[in-house]
PDB file of N, CA and C in Angstrom:
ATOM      1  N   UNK A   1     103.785  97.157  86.133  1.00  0.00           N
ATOM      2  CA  UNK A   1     104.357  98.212  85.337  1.00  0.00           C
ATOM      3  C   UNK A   1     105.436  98.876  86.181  1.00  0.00           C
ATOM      4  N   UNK A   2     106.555  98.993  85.919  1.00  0.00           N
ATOM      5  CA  UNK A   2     107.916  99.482  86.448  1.00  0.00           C
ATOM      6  C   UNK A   2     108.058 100.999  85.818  1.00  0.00           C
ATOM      7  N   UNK A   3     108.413 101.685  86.873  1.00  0.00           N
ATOM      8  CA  UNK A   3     108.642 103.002  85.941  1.00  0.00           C
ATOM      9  C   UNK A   3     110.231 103.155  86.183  1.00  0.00           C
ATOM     10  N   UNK A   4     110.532 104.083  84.871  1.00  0.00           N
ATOM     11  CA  UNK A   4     112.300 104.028  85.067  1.00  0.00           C
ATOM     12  C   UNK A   4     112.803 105.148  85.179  1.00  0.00           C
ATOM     13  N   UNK A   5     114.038 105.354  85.777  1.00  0.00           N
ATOM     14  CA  UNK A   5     114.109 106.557  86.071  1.00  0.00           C
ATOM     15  C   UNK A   5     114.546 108.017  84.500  1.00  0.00           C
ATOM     16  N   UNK A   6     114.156 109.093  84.946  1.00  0.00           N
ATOM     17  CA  UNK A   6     113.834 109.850  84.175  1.00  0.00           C
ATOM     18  C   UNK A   6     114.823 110.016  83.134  1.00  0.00           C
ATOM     19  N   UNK A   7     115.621 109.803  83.370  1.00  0.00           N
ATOM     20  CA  UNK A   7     117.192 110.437  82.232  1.00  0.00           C
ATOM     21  C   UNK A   7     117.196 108.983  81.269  1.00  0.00           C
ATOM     22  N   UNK A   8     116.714 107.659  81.363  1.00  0.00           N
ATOM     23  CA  UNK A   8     116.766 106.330  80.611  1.00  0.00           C
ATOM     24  C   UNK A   8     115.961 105.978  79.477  1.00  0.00           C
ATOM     25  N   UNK A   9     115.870 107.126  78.849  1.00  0.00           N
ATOM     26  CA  UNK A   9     114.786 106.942  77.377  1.00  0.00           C
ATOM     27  C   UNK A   9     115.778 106.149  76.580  1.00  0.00           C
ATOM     28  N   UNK A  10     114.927 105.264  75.650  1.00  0.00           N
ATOM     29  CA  UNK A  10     115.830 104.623  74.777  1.00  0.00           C
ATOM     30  C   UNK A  10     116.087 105.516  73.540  1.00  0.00           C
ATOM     31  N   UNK A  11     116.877 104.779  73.109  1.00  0.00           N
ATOM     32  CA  UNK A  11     117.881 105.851  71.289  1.00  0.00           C
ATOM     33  C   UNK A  11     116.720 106.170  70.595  1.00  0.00           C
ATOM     34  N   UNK A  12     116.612 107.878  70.467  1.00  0.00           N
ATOM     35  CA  UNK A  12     116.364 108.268  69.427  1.00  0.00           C
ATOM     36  C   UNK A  12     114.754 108.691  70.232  1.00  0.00           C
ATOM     37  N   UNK A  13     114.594 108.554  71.516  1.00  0.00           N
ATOM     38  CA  UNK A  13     113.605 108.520  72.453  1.00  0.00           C
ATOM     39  C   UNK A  13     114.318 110.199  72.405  1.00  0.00           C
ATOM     40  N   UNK A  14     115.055 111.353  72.775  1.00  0.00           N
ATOM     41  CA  UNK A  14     115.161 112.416  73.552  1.00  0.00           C
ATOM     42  C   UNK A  14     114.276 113.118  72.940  1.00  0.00           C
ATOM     43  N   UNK A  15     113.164 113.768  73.721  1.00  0.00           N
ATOM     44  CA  UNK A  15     112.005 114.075  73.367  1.00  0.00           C
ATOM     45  C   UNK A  15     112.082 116.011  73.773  1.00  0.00           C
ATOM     46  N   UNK A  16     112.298 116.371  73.104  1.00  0.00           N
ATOM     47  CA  UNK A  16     112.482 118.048  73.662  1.00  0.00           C
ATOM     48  C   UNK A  16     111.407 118.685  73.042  1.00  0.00           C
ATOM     49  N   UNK A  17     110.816 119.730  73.729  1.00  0.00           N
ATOM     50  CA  UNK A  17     110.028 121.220  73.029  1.00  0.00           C
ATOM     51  C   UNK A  17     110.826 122.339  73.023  1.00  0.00           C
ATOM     52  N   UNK A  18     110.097 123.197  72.065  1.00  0.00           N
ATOM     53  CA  UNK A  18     110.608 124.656  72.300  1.00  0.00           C
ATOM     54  C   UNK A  18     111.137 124.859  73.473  1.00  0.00           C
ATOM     55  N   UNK A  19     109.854 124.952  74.053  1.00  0.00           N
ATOM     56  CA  UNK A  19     109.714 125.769  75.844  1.00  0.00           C
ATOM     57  C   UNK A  19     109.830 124.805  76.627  1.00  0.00           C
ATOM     58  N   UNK A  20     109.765 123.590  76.368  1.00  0.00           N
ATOM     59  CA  UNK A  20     109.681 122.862  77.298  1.00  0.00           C
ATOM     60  C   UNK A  20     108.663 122.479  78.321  1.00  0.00           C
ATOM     61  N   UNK A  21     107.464 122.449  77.538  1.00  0.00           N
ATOM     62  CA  UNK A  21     106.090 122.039  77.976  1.00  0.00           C
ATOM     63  C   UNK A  21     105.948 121.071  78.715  1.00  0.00           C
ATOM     64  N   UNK A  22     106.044 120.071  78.485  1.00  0.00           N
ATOM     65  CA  UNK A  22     105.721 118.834  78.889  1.00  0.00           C
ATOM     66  C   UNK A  22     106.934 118.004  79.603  1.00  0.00           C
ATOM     67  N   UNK A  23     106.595 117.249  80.663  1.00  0.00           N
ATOM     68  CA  UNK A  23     107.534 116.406  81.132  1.00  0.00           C
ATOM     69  C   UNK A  23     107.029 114.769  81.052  1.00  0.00           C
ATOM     70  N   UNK A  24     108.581 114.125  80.877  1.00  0.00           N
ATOM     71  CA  UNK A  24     107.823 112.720  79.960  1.00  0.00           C
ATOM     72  C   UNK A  24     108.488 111.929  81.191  1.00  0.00           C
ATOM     73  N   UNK A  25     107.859 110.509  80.985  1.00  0.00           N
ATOM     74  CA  UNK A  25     108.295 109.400  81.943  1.00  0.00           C
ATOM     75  C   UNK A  25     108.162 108.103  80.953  1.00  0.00           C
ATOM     76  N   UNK A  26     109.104 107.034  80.953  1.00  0.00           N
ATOM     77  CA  UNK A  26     109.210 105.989  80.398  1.00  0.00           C
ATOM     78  C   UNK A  26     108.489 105.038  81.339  1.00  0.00           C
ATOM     79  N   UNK A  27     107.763 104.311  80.846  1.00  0.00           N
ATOM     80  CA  UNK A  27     107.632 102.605  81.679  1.00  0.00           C
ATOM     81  C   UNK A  27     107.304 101.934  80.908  1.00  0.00           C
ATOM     82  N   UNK A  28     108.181 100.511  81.334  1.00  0.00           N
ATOM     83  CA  UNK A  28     108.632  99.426  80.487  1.00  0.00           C
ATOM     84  C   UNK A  28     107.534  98.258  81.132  1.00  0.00           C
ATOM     85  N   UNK A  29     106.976  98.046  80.086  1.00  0.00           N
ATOM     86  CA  UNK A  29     105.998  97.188  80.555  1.00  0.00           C
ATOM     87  C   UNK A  29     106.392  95.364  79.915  1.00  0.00           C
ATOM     88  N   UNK A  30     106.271  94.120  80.769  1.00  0.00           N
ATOM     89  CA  UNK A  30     106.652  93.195  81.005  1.00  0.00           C
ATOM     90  C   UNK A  30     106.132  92.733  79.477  1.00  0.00           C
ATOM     91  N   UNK A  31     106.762  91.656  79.102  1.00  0.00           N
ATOM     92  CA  UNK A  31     105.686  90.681  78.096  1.00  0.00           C
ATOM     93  C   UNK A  31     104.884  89.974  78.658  1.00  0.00           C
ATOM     94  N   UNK A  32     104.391  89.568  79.841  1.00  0.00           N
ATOM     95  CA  UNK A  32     103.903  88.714  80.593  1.00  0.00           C
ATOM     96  C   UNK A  32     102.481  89.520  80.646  1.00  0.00           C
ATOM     97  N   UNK A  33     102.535  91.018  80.289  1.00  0.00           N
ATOM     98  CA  UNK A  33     101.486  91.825  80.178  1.00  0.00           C
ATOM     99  C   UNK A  33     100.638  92.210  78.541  1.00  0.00           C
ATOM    100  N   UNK A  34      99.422  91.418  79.010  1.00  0.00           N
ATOM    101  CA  UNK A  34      98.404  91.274  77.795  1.00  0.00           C
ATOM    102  C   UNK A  34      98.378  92.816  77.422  1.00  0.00           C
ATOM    103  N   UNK A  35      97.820  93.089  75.634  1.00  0.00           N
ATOM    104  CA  UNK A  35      97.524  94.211  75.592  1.00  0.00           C
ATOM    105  C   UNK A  35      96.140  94.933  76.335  1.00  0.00           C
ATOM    106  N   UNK A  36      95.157  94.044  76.692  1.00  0.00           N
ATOM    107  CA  UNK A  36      94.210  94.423  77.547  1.00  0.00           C
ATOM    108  C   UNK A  36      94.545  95.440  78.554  1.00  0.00           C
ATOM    109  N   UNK A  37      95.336  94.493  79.427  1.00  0.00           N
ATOM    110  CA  UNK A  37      95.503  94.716  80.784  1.00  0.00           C
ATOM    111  C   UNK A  37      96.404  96.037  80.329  1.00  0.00           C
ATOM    112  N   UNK A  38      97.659  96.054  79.377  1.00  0.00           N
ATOM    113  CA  UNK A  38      98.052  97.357  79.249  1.00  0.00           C
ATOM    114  C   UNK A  38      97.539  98.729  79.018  1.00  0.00           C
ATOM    115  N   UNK A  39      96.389  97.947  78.375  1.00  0.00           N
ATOM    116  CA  UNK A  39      95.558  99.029  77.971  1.00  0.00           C
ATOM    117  C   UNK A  39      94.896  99.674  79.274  1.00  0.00           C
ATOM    118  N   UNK A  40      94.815  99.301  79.991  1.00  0.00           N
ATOM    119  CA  UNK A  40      93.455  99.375  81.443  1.00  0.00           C
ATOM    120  C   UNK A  40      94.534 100.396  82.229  1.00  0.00           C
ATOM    121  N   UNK A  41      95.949 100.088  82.016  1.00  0.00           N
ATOM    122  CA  UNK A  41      96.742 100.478  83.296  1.00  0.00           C
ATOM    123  C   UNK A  41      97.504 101.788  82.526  1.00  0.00           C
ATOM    124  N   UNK A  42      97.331 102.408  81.044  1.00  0.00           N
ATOM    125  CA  UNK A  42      97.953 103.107  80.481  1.00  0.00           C
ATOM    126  C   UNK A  42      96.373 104.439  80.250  1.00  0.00           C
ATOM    127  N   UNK A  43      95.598 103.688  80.550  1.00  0.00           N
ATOM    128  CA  UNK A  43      94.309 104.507  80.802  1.00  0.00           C
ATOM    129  C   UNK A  43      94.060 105.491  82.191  1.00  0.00           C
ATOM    130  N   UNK A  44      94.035 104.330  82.985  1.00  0.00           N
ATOM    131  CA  UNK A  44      94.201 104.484  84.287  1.00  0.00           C
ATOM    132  C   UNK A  44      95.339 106.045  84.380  1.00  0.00           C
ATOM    133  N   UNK A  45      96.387 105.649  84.312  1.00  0.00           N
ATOM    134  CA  UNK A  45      97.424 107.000  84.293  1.00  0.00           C
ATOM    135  C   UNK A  45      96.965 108.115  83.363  1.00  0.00           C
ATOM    136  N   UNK A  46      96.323 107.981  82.206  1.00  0.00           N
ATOM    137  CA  UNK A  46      95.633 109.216  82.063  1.00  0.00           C
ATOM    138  C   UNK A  46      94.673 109.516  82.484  1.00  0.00           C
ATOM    139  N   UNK A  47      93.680 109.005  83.189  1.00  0.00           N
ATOM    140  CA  UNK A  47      92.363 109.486  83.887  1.00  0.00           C
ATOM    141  C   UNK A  47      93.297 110.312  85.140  1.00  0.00           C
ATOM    142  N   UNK A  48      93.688 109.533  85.911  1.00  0.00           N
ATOM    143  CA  UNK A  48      94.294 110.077  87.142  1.00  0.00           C
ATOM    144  C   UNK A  48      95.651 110.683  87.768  1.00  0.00           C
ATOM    145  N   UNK A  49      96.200 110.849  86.099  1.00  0.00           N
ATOM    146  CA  UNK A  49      97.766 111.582  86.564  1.00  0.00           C
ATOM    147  C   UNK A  49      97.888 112.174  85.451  1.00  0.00           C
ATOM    148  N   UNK A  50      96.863 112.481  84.486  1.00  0.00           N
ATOM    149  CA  UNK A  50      96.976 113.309  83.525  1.00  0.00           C
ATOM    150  C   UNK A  50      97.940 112.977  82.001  1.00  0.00           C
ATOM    151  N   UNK A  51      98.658 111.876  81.859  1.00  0.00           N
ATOM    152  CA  UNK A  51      99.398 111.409  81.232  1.00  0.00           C
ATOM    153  C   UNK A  51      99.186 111.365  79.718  1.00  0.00           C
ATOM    154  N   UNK A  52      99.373 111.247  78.808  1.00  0.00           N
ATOM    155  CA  UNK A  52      98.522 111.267  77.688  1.00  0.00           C
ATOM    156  C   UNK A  52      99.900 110.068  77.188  1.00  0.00           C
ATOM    157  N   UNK A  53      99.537 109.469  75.606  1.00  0.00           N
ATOM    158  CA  UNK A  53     101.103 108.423  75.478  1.00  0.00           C
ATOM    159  C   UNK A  53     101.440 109.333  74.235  1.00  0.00           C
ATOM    160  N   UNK A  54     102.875 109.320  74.442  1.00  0.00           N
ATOM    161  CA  UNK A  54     103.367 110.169  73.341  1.00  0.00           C
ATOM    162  C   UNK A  54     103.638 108.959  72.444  1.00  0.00           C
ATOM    163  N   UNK A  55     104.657 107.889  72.921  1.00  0.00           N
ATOM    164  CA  UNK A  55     104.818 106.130  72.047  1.00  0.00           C
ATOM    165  C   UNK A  55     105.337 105.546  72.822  1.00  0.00           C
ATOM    166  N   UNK A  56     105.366 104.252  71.809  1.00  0.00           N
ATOM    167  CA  UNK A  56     105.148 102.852  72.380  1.00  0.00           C
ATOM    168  C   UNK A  56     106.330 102.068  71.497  1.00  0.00           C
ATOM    169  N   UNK A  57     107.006 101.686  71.899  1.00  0.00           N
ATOM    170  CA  UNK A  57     108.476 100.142  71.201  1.00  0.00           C
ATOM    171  C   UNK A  57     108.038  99.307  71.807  1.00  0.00           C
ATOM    172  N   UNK A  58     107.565  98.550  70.968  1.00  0.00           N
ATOM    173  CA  UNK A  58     107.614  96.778  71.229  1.00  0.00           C
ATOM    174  C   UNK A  58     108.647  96.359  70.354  1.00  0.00           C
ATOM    175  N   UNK A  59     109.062  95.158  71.433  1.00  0.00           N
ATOM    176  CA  UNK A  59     110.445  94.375  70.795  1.00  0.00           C
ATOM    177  C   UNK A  59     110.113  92.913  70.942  1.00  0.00           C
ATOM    178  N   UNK A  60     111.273  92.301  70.631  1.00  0.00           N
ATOM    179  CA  UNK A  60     110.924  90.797  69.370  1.00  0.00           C
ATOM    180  C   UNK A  60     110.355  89.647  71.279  1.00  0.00           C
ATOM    181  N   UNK A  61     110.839  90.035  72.529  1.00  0.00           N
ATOM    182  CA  UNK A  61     110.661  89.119  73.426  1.00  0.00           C
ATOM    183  C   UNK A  61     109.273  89.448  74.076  1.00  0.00           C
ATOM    184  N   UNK A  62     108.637  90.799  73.516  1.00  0.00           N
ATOM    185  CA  UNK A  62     107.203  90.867  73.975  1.00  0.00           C
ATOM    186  C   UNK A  62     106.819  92.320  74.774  1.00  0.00           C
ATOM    187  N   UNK A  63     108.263  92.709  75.544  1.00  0.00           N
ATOM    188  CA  UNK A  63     108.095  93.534  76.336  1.00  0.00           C
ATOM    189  C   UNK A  63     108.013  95.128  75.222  1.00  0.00           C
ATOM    190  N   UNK A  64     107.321  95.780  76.064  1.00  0.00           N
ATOM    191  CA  UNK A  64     106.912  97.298  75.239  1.00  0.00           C
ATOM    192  C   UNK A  64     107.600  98.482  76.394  1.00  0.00           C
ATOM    193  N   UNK A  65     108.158  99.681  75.504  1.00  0.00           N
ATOM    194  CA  UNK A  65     108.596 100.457  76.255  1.00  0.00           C
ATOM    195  C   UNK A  65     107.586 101.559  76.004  1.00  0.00           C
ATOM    196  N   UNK A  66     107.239 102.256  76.751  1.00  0.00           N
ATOM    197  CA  UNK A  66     105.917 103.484  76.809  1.00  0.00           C
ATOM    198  C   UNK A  66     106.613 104.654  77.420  1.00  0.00           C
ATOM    199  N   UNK A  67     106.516 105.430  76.311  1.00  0.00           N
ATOM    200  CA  UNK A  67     106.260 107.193  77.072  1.00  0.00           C
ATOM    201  C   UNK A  67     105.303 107.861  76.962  1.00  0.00           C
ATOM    202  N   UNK A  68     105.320 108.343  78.213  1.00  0.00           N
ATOM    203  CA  UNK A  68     103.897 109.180  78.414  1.00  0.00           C
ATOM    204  C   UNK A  68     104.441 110.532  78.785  1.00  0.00           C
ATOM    205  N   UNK A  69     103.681 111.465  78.437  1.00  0.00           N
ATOM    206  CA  UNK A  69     103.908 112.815  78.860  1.00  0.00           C
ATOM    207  C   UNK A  69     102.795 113.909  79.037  1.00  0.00           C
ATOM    208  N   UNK A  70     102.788 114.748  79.791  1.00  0.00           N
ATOM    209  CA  UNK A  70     101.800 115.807  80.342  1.00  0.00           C
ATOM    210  C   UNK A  70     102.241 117.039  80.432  1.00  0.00           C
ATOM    211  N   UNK A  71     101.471 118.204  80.161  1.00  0.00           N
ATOM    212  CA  UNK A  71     102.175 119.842  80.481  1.00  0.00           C
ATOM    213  C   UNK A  71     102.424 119.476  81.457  1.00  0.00           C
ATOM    214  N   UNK A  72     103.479 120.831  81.773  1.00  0.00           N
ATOM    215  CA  UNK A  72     104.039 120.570  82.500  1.00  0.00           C
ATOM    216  C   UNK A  72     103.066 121.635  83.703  1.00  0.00           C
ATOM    217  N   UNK A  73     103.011 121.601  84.752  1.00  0.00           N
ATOM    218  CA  UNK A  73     102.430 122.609  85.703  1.00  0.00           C
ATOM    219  C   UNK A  73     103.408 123.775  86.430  1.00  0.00           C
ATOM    220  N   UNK A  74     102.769 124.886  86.907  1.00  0.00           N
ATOM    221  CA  UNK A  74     103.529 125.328  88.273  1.00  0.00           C
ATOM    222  C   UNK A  74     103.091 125.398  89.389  1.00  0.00           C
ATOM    223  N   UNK A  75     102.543 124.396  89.532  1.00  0.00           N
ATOM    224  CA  UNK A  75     102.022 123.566  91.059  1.00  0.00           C
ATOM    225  C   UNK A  75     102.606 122.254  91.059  1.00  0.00           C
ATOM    226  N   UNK A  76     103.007 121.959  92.299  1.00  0.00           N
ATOM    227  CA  UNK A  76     103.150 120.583  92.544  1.00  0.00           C
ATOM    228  C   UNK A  76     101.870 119.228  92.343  1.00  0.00           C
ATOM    229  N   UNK A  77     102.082 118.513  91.405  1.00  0.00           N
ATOM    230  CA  UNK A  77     100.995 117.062  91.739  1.00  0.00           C
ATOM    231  C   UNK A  77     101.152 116.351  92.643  1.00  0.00           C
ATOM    232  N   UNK A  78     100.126 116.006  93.587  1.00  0.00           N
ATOM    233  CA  UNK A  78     100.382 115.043  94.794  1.00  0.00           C
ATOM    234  C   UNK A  78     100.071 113.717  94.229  1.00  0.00           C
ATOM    235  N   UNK A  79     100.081 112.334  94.844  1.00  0.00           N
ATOM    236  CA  UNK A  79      99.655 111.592  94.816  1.00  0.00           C
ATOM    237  C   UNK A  79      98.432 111.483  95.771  1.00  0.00           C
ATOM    238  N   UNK A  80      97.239 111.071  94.796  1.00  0.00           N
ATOM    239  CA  UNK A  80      95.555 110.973  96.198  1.00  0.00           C
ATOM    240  C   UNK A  80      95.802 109.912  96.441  1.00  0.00           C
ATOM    241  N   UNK A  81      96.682 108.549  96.868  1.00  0.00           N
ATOM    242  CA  UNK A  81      96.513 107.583  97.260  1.00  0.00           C
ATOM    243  C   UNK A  81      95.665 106.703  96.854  1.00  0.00           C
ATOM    244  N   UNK A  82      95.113 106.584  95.741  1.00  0.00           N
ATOM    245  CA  UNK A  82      94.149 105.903  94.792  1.00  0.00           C
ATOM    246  C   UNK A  82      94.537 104.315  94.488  1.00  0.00           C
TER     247      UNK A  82
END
């Protein structure tokens, strides 16, 4: 799973709030990736980074584009090295 950088949502992807709650992240996941395994690794990021999926584009060669998004905090999130 590749994550992309933040400003590269696809058309019709610009995702705004009022206040601006939540901050979103795209990752483009391979076709080479079963829905299982997507499933396990789109889980995974919400157990342990809080992520929830806002949506999902699948296109005609297999590959799926995913946004996920979470309130936003006023603390920094670390990574636990997990």
């Amino acid at each position: 799973m590749r994550t992309q950088r933040r400003g590269s949502l696809p058309v019709g992807w610009e995702e705004t709030t009022e206040e601006g709650e939540y901050e979103y992240v795209p990752l483009r996941l391979p076709p080479d990736v079963n829905r299982v395994t997507a499933s396990m690794r789109l889980s995974l990021q919400a157990e342990f980074g809080g992520w929830e999926l806002s949506r999902v584009r699948a296109y005609t060669d297999g590959s799926r584009r995913v946004l996920l998004r979470r309130r936003k905090t006023s603390f920094p999130v670390t990574d636990t090295g997990m």
